[in-house]
Protein backbone atom coordinates (compact mmCIF):
# COMPACT_ATOMS: atom_id res chain seq x y z
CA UNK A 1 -41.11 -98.89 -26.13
CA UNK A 2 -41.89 -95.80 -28.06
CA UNK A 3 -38.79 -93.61 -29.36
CA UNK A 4 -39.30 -89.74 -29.08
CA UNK A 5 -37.15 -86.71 -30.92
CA UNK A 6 -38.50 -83.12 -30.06
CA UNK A 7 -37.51 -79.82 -30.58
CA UNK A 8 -39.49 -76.47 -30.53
CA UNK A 9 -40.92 -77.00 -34.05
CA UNK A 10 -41.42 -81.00 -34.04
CA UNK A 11 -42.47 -83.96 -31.73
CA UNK A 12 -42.07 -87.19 -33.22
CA UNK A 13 -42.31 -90.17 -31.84
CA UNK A 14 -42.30 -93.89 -33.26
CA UNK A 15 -42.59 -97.34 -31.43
CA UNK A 16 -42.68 -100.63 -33.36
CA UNK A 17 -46.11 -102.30 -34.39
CA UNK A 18 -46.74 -105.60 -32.82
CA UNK A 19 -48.78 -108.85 -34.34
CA UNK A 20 -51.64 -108.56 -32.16
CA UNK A 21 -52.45 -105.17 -32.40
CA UNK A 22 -53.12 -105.73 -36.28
CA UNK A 23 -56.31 -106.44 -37.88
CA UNK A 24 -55.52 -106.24 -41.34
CA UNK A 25 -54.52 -109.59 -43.04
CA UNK A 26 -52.14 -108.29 -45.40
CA UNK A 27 -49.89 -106.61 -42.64
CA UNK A 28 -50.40 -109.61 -40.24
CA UNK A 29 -48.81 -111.65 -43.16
CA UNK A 30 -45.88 -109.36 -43.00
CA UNK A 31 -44.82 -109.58 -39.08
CA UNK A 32 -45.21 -113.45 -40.05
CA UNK A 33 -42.55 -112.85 -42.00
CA UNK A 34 -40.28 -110.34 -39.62
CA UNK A 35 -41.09 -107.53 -41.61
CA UNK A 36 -41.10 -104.24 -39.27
CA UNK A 37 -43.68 -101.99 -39.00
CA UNK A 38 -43.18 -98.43 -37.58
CA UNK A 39 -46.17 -96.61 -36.52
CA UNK A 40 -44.36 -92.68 -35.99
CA UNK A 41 -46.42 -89.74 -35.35
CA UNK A 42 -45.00 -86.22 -36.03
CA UNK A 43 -46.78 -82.99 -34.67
CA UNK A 44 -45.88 -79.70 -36.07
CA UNK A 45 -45.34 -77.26 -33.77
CA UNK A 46 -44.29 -74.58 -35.58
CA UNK A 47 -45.90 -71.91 -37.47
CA UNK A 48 -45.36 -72.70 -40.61
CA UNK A 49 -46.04 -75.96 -43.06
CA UNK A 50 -44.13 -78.87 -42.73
CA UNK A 51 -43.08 -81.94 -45.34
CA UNK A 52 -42.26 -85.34 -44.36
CA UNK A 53 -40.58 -87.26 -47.65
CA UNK A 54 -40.18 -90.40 -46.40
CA UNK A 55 -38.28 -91.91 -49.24
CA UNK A 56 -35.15 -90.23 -47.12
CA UNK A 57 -36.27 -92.43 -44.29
CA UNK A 58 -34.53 -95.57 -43.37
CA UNK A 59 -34.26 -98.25 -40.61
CA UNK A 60 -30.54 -98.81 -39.91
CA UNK A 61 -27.78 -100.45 -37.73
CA UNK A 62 -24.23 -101.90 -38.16
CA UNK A 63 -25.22 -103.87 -41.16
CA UNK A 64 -28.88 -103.22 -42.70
CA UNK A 65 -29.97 -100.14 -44.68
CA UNK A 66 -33.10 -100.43 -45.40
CA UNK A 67 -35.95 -98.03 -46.91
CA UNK A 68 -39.58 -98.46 -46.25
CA UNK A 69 -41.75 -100.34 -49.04
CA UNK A 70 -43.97 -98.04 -50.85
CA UNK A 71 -46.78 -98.88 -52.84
CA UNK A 72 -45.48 -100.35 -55.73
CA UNK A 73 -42.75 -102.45 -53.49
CA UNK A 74 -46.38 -103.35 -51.09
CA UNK A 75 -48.38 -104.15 -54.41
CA UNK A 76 -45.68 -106.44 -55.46
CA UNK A 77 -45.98 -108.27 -52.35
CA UNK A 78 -49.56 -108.53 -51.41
CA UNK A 79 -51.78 -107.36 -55.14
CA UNK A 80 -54.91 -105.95 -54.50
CA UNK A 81 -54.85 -106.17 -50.51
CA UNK A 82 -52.40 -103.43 -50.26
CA UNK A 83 -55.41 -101.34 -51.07
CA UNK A 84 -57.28 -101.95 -47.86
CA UNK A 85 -54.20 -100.33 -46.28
CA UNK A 86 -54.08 -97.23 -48.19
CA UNK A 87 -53.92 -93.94 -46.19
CA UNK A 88 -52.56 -95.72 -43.42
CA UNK A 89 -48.95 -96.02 -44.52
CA UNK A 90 -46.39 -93.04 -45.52
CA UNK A 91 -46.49 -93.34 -48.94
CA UNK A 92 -45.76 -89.84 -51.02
CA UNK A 93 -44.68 -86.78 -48.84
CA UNK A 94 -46.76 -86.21 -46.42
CA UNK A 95 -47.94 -82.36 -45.68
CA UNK A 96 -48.40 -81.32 -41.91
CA UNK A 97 -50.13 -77.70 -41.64
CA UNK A 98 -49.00 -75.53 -38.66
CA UNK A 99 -50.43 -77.06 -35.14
CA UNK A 100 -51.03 -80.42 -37.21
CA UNK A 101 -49.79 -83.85 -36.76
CA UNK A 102 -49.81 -87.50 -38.92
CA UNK A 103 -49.32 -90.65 -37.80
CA UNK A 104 -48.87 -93.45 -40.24
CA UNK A 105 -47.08 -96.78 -40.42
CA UNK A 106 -43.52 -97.33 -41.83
CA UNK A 107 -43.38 -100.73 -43.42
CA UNK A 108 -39.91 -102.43 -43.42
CA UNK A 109 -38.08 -105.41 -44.88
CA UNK A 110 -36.65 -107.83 -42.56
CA UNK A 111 -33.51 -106.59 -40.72
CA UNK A 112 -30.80 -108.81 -40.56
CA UNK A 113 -31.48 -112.20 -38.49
CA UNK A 114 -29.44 -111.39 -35.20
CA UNK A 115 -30.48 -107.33 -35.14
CA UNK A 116 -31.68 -106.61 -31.86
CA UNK A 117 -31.43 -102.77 -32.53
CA UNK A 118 -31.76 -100.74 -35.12
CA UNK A 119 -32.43 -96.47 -35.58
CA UNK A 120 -35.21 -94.95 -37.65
CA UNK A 121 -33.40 -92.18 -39.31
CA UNK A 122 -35.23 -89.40 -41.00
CA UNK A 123 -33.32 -87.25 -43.39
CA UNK A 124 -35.74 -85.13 -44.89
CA UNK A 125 -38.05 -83.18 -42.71
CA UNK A 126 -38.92 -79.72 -44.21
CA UNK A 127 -40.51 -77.05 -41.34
CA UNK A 128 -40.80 -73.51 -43.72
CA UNK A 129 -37.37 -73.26 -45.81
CA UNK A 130 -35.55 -75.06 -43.07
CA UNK A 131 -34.70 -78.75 -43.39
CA UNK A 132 -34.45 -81.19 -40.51
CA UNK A 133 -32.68 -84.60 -39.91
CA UNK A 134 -33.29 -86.46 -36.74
CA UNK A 135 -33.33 -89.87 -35.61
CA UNK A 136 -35.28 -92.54 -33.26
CA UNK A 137 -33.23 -95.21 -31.77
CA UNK A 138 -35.35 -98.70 -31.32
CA UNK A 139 -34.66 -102.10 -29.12
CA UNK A 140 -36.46 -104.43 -31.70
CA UNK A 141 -38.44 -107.49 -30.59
CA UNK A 142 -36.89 -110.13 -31.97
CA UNK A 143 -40.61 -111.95 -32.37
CA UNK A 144 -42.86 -108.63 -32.10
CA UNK A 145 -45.98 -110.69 -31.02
């Protein structure tokens, strides 16, 4: 089920990734292992530029706190293959002009064993000078296949 936060200046929305609609090897070898994986789009709506930082993202609930992987934290884990995902996961800030949108994968750790739910929440969202936080609630499959 896809999770949705909008306002006038911002749609996001986010639903989690499942095993079968991945091609890449590297990320299938991930939701092997329970890792989640976020695909969220956000559309700009207003008339200025807007900045996504998603090192002030994180996956949460009563007991995990988790921030996604980023390169280095991928590379660690998969070497060279990580490159074949490149562009395809939020990575540095990402810059959305005015009428744009991104979508890009979130790539999480595992969340605790028994987590059946768990909110994406986004601290830093920049529209102009004005700074947003928001957040996307999720229902997590506990085998996304």
């Amino acid at each position: 089920a896809e999770s949705v936060y909008e306002n006038k200046t911002l749609v996001a929305s986010a639903r989690q990734v499942k095993k079968n609609e991945v091609s890449n090897a590297f990320l299938s070898s991930l939701l092997d292992k329970d890792f989640v994986v976020i695909s969220m789009t956000l559309e700009n709506k207003s008339n200025s530029k807007a900045i996504y930082k998603p090192n002030y993202t994180a996956l949460v609930n009563s007991v995990d706190y988790l921030k996604p992987l980023d390169y280095p934290d991928l590379y660690e884990l998969g070497g060279e293959s990580v490159d074949e995902l490149k562009g395809s996961f939020y990575d540095l800030d990402a810059v959305i002009p005015p009428g744009g949108r991104t979508s890009a994968i979130l790539i999480f750790a595992p969340l605790s064993k028994d987590a059946r739910k768990a909110v994406l929440e986004v601290r830093e969202y920049y529209v102009g000078t004005e700074t947003m936080t928001f957040s996307l609630p999720f229902q997590l499959k506990a085998t996304p296949y």
